[in-house]
N, C-alpha and C. Protein backbone atom coordinates (compact mmCIF):
# COMPACT_ATOMS: atom_id res chain seq x y z
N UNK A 1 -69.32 -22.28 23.56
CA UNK A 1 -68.49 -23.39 23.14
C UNK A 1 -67.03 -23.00 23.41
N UNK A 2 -66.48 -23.88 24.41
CA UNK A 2 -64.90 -23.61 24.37
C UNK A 2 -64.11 -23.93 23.48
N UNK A 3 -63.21 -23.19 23.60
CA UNK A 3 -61.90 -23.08 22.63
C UNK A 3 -61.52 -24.99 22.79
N UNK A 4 -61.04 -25.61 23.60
CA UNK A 4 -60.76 -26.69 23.73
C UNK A 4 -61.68 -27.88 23.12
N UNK A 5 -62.80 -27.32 23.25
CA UNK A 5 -64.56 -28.07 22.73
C UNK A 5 -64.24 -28.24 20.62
N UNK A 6 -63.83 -26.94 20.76
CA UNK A 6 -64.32 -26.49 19.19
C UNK A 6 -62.46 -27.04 18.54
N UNK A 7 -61.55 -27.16 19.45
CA UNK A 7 -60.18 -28.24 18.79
C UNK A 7 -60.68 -29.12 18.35
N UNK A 8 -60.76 -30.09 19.61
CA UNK A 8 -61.36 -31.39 19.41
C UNK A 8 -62.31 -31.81 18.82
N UNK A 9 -63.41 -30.70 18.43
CA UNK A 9 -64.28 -31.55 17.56
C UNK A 9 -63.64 -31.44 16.48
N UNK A 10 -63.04 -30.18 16.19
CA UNK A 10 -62.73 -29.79 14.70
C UNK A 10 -61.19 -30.81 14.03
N UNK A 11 -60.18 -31.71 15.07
CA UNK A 11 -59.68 -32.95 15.12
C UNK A 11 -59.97 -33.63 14.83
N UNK A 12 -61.55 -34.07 15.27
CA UNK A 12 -62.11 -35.22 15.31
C UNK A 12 -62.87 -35.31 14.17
N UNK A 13 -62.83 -33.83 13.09
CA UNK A 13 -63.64 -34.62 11.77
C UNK A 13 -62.49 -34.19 10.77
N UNK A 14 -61.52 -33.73 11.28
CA UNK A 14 -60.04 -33.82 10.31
C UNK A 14 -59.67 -35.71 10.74
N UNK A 15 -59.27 -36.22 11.87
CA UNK A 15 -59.26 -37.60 11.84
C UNK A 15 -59.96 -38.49 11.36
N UNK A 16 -61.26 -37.76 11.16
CA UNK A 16 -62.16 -39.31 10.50
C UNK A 16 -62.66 -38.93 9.11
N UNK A 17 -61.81 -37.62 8.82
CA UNK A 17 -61.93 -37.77 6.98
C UNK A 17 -60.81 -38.00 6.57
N UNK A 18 -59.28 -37.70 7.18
CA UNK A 18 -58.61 -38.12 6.75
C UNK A 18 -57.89 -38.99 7.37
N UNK A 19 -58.17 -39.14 7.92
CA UNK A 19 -57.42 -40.77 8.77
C UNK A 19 -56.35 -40.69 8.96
N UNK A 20 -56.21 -39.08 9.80
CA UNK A 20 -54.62 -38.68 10.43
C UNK A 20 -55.22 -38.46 11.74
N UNK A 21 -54.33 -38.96 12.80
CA UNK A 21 -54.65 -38.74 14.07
C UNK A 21 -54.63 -37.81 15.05
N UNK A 22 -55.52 -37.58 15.73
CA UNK A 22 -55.80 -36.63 16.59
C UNK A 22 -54.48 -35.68 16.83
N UNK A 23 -53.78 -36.73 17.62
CA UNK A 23 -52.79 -36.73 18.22
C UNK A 23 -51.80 -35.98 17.76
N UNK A 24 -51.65 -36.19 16.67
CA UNK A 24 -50.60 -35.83 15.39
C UNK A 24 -51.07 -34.21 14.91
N UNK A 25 -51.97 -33.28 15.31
CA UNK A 25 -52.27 -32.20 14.88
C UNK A 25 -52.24 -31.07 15.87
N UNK A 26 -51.55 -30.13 15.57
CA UNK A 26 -51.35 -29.48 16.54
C UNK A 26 -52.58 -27.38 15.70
N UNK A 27 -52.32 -26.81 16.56
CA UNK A 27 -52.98 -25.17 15.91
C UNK A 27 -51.68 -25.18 14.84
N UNK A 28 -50.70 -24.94 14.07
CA UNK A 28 -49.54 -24.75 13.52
C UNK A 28 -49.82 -26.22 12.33
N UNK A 29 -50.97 -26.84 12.21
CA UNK A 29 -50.93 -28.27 11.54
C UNK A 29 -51.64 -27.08 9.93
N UNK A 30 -51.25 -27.62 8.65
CA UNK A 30 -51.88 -26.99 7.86
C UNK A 30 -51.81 -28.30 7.03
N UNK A 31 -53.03 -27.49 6.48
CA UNK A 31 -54.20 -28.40 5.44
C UNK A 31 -53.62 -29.29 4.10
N UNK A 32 -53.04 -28.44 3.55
CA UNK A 32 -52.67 -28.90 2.12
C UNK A 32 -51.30 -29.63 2.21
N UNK A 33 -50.51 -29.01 3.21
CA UNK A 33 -48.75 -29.36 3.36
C UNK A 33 -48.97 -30.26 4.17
N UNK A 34 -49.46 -30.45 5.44
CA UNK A 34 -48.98 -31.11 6.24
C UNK A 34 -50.23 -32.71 6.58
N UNK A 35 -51.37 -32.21 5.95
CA UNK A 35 -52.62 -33.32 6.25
C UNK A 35 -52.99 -33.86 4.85
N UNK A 36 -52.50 -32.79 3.82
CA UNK A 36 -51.84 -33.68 2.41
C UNK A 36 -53.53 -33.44 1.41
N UNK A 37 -54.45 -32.77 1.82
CA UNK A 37 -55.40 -32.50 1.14
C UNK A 37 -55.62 -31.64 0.33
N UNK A 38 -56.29 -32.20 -0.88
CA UNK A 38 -56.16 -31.44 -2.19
C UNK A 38 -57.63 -32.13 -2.93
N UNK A 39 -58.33 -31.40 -3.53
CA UNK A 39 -58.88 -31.46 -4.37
C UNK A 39 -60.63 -31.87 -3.94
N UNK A 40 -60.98 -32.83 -4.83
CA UNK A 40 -62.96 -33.27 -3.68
C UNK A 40 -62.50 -33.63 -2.66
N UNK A 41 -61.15 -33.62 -1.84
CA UNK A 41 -61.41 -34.10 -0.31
C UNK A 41 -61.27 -32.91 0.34
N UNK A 42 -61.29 -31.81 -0.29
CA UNK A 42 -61.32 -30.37 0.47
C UNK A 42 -62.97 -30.17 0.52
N UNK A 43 -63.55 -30.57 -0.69
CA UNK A 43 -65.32 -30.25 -0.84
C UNK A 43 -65.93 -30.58 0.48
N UNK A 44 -65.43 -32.11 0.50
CA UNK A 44 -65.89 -33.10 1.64
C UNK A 44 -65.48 -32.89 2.85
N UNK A 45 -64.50 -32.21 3.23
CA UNK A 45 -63.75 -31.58 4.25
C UNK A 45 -65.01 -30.62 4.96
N UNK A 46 -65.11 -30.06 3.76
CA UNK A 46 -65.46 -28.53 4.60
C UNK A 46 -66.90 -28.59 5.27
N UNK A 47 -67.62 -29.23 4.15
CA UNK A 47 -68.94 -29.85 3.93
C UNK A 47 -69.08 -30.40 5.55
N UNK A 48 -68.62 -31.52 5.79
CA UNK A 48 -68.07 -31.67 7.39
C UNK A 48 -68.19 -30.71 8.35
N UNK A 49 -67.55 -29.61 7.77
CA UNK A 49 -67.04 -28.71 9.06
C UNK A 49 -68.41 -28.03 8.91
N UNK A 50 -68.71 -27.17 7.73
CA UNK A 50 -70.03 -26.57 7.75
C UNK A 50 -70.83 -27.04 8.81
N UNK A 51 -71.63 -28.28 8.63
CA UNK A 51 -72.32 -29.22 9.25
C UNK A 51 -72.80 -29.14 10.86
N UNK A 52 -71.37 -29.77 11.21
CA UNK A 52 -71.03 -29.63 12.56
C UNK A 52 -71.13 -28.07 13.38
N UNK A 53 -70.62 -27.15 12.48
CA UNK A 53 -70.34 -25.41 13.32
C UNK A 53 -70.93 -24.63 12.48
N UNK A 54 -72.09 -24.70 11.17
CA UNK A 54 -72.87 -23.72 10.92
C UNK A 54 -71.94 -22.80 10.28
N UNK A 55 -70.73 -22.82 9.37
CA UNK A 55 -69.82 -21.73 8.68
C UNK A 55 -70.29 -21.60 6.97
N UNK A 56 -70.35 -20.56 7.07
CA UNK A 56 -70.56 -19.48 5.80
C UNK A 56 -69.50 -19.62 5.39
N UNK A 57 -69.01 -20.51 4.35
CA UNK A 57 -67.58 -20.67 3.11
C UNK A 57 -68.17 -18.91 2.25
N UNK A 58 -68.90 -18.80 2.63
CA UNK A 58 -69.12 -17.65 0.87
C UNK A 58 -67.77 -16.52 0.88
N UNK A 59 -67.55 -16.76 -0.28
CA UNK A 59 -65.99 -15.80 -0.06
C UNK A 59 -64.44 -16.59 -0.38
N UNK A 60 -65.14 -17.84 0.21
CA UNK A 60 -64.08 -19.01 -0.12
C UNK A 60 -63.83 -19.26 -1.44
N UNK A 61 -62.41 -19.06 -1.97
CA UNK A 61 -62.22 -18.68 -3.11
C UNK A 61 -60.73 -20.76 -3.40
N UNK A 62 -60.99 -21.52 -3.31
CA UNK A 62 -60.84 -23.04 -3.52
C UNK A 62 -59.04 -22.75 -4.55
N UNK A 63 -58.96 -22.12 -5.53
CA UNK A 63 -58.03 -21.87 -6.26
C UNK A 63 -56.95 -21.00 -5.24
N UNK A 64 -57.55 -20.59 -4.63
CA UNK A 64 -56.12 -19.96 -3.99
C UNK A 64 -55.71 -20.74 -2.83
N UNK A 65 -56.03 -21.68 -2.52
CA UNK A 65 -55.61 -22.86 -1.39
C UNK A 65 -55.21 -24.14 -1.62
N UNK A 66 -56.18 -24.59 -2.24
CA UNK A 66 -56.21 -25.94 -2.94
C UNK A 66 -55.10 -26.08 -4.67
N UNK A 67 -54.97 -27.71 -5.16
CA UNK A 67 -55.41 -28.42 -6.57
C UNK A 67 -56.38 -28.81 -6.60
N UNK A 68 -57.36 -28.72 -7.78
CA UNK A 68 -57.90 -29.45 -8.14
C UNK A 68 -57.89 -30.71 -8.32
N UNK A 69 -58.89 -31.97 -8.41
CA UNK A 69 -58.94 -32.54 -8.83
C UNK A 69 -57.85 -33.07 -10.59
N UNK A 70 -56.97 -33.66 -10.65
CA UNK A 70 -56.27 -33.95 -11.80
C UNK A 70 -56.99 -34.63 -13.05
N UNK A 71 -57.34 -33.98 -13.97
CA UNK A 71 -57.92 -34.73 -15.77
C UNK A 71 -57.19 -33.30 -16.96
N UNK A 72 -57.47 -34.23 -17.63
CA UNK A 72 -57.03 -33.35 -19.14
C UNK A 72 -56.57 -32.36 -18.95
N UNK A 73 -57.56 -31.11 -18.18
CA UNK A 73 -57.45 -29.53 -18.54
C UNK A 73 -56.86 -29.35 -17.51
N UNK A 74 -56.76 -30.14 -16.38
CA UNK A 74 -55.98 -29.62 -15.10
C UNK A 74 -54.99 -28.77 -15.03
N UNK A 75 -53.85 -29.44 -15.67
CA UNK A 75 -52.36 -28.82 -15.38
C UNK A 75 -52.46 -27.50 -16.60
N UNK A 76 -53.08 -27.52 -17.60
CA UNK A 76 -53.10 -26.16 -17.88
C UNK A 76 -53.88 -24.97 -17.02
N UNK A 77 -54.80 -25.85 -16.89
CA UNK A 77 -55.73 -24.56 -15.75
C UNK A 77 -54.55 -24.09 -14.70
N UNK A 78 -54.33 -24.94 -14.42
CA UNK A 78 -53.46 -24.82 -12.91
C UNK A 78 -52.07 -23.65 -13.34
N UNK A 79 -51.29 -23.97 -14.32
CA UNK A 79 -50.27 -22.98 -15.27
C UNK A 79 -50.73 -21.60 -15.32
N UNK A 80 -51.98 -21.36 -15.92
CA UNK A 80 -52.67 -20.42 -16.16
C UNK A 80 -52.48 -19.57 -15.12
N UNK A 81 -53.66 -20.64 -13.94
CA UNK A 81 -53.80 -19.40 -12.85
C UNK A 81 -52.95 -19.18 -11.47
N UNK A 82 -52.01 -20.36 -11.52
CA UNK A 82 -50.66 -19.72 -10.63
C UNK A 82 -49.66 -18.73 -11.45
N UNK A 83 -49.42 -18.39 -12.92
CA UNK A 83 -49.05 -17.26 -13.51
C UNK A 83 -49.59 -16.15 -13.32
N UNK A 84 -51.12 -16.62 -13.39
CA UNK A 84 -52.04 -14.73 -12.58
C UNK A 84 -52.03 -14.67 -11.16
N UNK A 85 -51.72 -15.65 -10.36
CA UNK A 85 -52.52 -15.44 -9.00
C UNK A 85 -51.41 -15.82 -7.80
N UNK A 86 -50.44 -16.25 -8.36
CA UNK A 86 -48.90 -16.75 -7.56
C UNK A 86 -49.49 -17.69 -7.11
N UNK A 87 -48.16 -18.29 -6.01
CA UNK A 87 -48.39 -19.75 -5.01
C UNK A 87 -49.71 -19.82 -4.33
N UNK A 88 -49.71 -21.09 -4.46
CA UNK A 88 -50.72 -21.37 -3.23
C UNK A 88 -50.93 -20.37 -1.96
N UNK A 89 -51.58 -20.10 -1.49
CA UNK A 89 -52.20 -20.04 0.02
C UNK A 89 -52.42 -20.76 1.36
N UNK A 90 -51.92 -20.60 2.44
CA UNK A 90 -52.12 -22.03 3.21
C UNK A 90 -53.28 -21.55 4.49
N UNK A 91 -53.42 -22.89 4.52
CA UNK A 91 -54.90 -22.41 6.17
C UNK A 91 -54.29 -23.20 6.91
N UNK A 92 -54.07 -23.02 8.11
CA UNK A 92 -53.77 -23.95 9.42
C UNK A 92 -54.91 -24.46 10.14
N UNK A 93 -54.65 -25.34 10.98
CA UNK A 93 -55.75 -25.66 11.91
C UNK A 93 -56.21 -24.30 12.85
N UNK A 94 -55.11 -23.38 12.97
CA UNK A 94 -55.75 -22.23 13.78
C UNK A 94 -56.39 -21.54 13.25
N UNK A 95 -56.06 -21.72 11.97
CA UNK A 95 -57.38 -20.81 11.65
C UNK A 95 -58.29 -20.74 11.14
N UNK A 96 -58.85 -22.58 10.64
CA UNK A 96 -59.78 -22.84 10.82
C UNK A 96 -60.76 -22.74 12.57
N UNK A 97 -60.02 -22.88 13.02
CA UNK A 97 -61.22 -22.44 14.60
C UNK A 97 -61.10 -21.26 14.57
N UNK A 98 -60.58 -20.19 14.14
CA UNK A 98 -61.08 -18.95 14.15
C UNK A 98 -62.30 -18.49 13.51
N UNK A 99 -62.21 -19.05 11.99
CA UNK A 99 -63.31 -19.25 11.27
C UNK A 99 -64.58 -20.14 11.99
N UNK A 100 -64.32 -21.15 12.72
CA UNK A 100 -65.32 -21.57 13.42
C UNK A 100 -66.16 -20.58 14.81
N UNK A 101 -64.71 -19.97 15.32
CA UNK A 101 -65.36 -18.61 16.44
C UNK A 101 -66.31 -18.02 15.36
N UNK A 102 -66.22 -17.20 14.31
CA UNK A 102 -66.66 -16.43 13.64
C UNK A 102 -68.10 -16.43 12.64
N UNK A 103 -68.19 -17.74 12.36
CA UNK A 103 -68.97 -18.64 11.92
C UNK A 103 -68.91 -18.36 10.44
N UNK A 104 -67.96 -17.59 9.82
CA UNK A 104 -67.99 -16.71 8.38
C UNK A 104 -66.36 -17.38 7.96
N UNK A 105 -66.10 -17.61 6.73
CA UNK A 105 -64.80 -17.73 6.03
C UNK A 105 -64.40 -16.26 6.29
N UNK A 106 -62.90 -16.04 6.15
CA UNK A 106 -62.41 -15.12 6.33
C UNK A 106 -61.11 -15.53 5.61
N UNK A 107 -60.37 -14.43 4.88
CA UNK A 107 -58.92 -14.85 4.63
C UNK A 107 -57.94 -14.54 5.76
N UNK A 108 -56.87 -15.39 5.88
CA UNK A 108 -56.05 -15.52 6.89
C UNK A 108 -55.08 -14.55 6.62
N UNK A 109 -54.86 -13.45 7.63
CA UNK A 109 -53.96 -12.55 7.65
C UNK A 109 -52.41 -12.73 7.63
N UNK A 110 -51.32 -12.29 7.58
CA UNK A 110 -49.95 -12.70 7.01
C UNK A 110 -49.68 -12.51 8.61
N UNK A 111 -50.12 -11.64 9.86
CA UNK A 111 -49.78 -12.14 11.11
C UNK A 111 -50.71 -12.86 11.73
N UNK A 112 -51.26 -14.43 10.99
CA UNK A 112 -51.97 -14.93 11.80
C UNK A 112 -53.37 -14.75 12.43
N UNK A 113 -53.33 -16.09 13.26
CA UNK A 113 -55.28 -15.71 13.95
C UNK A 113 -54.74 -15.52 14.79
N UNK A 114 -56.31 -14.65 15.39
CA UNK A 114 -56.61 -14.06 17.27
C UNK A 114 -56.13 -15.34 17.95
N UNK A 115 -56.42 -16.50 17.52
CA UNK A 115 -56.18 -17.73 18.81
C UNK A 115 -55.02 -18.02 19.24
């Protein structure tokens, strides 16, 4: 599967879950900041991606990337564990296709993916 194969599909089910366009996403596009996803549309996200490329999330740790879903206990949960665990975390589109080369979650290194 080419590198160009495994963009475009992996575009093409970021465009039709979130109804941002192809066009508009580049490797440097990230998840939470820039395609604005947070919470069950990350479940449904991934669920997607699984699907399509066969990836092992195990390891995938949701609190260090994501919000939750917002009710009652939210914003304390959320207080709690950005006091233990600092800021967010971000994933780009590059490195979700790395994770797709790999077929395994992996955490994203502070210099970036191989791609």
């Amino acid at each position: 599967m080419s590198f160009t194969y495994r963009f475009n599909q992996l575009t093409a089910i970021l465009s039709n879950e979130l109804g941002v366009q192809t066009k508009d996403m580049t490797l440097n596009t990230r998840l939470r900041e820039d395609l604005k996803i947070d919470g069950d549309d990350v479940d449904a996200l991934f669920c997607k991606i699984a699907e399509q490329f066969c990836i092992d999330w195990q390891g995938f740790v949701f609190y260090h990337y994501f919000h939750e879903e917002p009710h009652l206990f939210s914003l304390l949960f959320e207080c709690y564990y950005r006091k233990s665990h600092g800021t967010l975390k971000t994933i780009t589109v590059s490195h979700l296709l790395s994770v797709i080369e790999r077929g395994v979650w992996f955490e994203p290194s502070q210099f970036g993916t191989y791609i």
